[in-house]
Protein backbone atom coordinates (compact mmCIF):
# COMPACT_ATOMS: atom_id res chain seq x y z
CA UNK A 1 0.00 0.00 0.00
CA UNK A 2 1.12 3.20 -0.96
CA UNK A 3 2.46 6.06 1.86
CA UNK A 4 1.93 9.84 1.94
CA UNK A 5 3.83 11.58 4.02
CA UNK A 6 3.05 14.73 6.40
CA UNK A 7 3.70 16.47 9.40
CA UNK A 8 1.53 17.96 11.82
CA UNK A 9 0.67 21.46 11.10
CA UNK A 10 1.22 24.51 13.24
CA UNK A 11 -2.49 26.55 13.38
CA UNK A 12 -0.83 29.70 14.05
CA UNK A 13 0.15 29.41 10.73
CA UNK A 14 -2.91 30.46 8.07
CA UNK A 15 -3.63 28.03 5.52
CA UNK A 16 -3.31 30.49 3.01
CA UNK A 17 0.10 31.23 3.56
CA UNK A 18 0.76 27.45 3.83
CA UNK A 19 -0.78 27.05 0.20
CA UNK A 20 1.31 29.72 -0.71
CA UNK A 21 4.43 28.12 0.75
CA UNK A 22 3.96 24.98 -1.43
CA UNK A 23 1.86 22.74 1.02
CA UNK A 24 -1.68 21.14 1.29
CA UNK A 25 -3.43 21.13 4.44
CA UNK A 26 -5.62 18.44 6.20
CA UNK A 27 -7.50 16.75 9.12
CA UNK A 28 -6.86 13.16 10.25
CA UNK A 29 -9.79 12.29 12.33
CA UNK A 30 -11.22 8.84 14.01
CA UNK A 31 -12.54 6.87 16.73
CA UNK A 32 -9.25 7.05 18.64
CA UNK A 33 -8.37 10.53 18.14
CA UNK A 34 -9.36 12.71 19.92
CA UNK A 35 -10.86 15.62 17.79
CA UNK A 36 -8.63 16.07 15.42
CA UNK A 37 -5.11 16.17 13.96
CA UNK A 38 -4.14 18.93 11.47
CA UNK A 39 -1.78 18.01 8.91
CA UNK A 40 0.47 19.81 6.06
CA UNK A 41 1.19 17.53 2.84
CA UNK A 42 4.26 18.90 0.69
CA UNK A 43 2.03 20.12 -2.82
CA UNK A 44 4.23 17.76 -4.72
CA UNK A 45 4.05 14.76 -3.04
CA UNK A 46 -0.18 14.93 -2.76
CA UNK A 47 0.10 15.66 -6.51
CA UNK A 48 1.66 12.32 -7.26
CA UNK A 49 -0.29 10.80 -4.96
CA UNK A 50 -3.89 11.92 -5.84
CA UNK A 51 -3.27 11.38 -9.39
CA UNK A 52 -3.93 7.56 -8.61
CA UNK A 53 -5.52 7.62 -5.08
CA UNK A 54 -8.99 9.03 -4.94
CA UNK A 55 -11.89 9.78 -2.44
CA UNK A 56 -12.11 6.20 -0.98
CA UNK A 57 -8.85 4.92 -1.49
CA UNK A 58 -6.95 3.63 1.52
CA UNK A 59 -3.40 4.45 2.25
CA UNK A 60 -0.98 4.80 4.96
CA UNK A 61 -0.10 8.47 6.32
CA UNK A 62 3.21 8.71 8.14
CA UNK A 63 3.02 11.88 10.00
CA UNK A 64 6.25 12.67 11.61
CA UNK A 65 7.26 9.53 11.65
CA UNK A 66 3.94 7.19 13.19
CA UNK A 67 2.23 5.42 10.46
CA UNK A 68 -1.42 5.29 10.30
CA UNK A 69 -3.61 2.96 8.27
CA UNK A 70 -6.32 5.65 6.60
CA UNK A 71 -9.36 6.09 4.44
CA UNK A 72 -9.21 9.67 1.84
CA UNK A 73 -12.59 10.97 3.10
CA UNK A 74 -12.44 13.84 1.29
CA UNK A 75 -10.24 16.17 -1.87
CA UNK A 76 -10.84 19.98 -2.02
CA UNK A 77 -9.45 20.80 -5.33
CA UNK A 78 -9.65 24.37 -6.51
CA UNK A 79 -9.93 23.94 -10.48
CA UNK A 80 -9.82 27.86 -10.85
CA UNK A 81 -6.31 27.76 -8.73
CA UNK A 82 -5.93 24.15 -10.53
CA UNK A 83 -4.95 22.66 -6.70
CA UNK A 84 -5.34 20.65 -3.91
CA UNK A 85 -6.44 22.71 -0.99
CA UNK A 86 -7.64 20.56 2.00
CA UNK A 87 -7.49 16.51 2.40
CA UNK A 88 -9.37 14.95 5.15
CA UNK A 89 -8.41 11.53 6.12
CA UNK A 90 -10.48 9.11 8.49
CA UNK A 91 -7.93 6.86 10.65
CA UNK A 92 -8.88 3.35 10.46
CA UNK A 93 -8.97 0.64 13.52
CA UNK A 94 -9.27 -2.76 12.29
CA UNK A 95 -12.30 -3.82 14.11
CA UNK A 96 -14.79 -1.00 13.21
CA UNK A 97 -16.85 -0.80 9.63
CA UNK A 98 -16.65 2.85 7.55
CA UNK A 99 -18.43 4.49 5.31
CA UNK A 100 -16.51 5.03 1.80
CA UNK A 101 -17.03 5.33 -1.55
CA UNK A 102 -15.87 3.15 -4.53
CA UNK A 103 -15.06 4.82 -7.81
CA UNK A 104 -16.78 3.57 -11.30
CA UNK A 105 -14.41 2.76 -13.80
CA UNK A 106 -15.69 2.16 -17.39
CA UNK A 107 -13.61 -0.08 -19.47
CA UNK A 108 -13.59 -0.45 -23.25
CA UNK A 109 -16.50 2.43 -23.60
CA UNK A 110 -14.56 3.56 -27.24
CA UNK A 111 -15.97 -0.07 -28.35
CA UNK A 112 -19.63 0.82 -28.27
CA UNK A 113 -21.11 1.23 -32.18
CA UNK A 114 -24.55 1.94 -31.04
CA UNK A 115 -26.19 4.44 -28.89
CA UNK A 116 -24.68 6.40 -26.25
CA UNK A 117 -23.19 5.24 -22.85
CA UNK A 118 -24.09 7.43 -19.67
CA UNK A 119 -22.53 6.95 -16.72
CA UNK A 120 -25.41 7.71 -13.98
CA UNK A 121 -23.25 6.64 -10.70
CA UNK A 122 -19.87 7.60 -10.95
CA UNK A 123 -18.89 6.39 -7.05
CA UNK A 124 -20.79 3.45 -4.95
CA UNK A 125 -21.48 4.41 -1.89
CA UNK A 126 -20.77 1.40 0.78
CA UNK A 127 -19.93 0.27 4.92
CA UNK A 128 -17.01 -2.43 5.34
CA UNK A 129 -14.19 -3.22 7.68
CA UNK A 130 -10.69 -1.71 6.51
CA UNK A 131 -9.47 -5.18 5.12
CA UNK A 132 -12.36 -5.13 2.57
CA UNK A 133 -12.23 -1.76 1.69
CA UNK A 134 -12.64 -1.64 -2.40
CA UNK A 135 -11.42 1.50 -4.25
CA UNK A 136 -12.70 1.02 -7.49
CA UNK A 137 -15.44 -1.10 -9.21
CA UNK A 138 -14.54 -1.84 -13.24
CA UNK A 139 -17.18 -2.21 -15.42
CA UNK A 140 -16.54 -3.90 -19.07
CA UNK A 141 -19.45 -2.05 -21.16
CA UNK A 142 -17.70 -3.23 -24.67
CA UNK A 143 -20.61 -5.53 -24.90
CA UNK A 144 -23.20 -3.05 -24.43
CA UNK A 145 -25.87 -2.68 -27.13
CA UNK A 146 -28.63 0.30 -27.05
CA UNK A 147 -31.42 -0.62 -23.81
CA UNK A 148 -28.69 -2.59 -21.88
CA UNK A 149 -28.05 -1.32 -18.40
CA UNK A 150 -26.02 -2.45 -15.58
CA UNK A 151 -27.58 -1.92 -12.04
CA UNK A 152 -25.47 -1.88 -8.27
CA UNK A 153 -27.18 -5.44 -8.23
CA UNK A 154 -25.98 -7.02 -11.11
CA UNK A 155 -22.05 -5.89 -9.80
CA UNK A 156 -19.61 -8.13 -7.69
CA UNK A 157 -19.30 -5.57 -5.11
CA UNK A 158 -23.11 -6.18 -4.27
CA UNK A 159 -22.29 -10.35 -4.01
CA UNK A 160 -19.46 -9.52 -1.48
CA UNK A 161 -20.40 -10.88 2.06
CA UNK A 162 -18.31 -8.46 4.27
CA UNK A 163 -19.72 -5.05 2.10
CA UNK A 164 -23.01 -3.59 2.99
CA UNK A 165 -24.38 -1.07 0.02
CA UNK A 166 -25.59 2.13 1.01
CA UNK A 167 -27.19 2.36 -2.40
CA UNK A 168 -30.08 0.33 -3.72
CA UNK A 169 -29.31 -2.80 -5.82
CA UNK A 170 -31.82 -1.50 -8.85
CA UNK A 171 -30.04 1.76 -8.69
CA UNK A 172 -29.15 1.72 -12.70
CA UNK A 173 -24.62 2.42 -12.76
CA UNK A 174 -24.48 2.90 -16.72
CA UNK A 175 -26.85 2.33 -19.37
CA UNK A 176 -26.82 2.93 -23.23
CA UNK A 177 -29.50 4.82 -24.79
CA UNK A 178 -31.14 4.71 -27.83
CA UNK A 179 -29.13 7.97 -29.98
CA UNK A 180 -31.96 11.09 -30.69
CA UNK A 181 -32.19 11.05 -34.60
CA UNK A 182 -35.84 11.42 -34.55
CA UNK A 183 -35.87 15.14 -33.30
CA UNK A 184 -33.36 15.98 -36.27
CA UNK A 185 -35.94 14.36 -38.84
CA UNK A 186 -38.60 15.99 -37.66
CA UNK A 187 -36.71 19.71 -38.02
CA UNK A 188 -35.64 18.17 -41.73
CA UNK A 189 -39.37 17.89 -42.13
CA UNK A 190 -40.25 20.99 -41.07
CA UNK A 191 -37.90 22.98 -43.10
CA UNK A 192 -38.82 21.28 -46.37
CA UNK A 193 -42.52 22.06 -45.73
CA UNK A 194 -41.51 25.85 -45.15
């Protein structure tokens, strides 16, 4: 598992100026902490990190120098600024279920001929213990044909014994749709009757 490292931050210090100084800040929070821990991530190294590790992803945090197993809860990224701002991070004890997210990953969606593909989830909401924690859930759609629809259900995340869905098993994940050519005939028609 991958490691990001941090130190703890000093909150006499603005996180402005820390931004400005080339860091990201952040919470760690959990069951055994008590509040919370304020971080600072050098920009860099949560750059190359968040690239692959997303909302939901599970990591280990060494913050000046104690390693903690952790969940990414949640990624302020400032698109106008084009940066990460704020990371909060849930610490994880072995025995207790959390609340995260898994990420929708389409594969093979530039071999559909027909119809359109819309992604309608693009995370799965979900409880589990930290040693089945799933960051992503791939979906092969190269098969797809116009109507076909793949629900929560019909996923192996749903079949998984130690995850419990916080989303409905009919909630539809990606479907194809029929494309809209009968709109554009009808404006052909009306143009030749004019």
């Amino acid at each position: 598992m991958d490691t990001l490292k941090a130190e703890k931050r000093d909150m006499s210090v603005k996180a402005k100026k820390l931004r400005r100084e080339g860091y990201v800040t952040g919470n760690i929070f959990g069951r055994e902490i008590e509040g919370s821990i304020p971080i600072q991530i050098d920009k860099q190294e949560a750059e190359r990190t968040f690239r692959e590790k997303k909302k939901g992803s599970q990591l280990y945090l060494n913050v000046d120098g104690q390693t903690m197993d952790v969940l990414i809860k949640e990624i302020h990224y400032n698109s106008m600024k084009n940066q990460y701002e704020e990371v909060d991070f849930q610490a994880l004890v072995s025995s207790e279920k959390v609340h995260s997210v898994a990420e929708v990953v389409l594969l093979n969606h530039d071999k559909i001929q027909a119809g359109i593909l819309q992604l309608a989830l693009e995370e799965i909401p979900y409880k589990a213990l930290p040693s089945a924690l799933v960051e992503k859930v791939e979906i092969d759609v190269g098969e797809m044909r116009p109507g076909d629809s793949i629900k929560v259900g019909d996923l192996a995340i749903a079949s998984n014994p130690d995850i419990e869905l916080s989303t409905s098993p009919d909630t539809v994940v990606v479907l194809v749709s029929e494309p809209h050519m009968s709109a554009v005939q009808d404006e052909d028609a009306a143009s030749e009757e004019a």
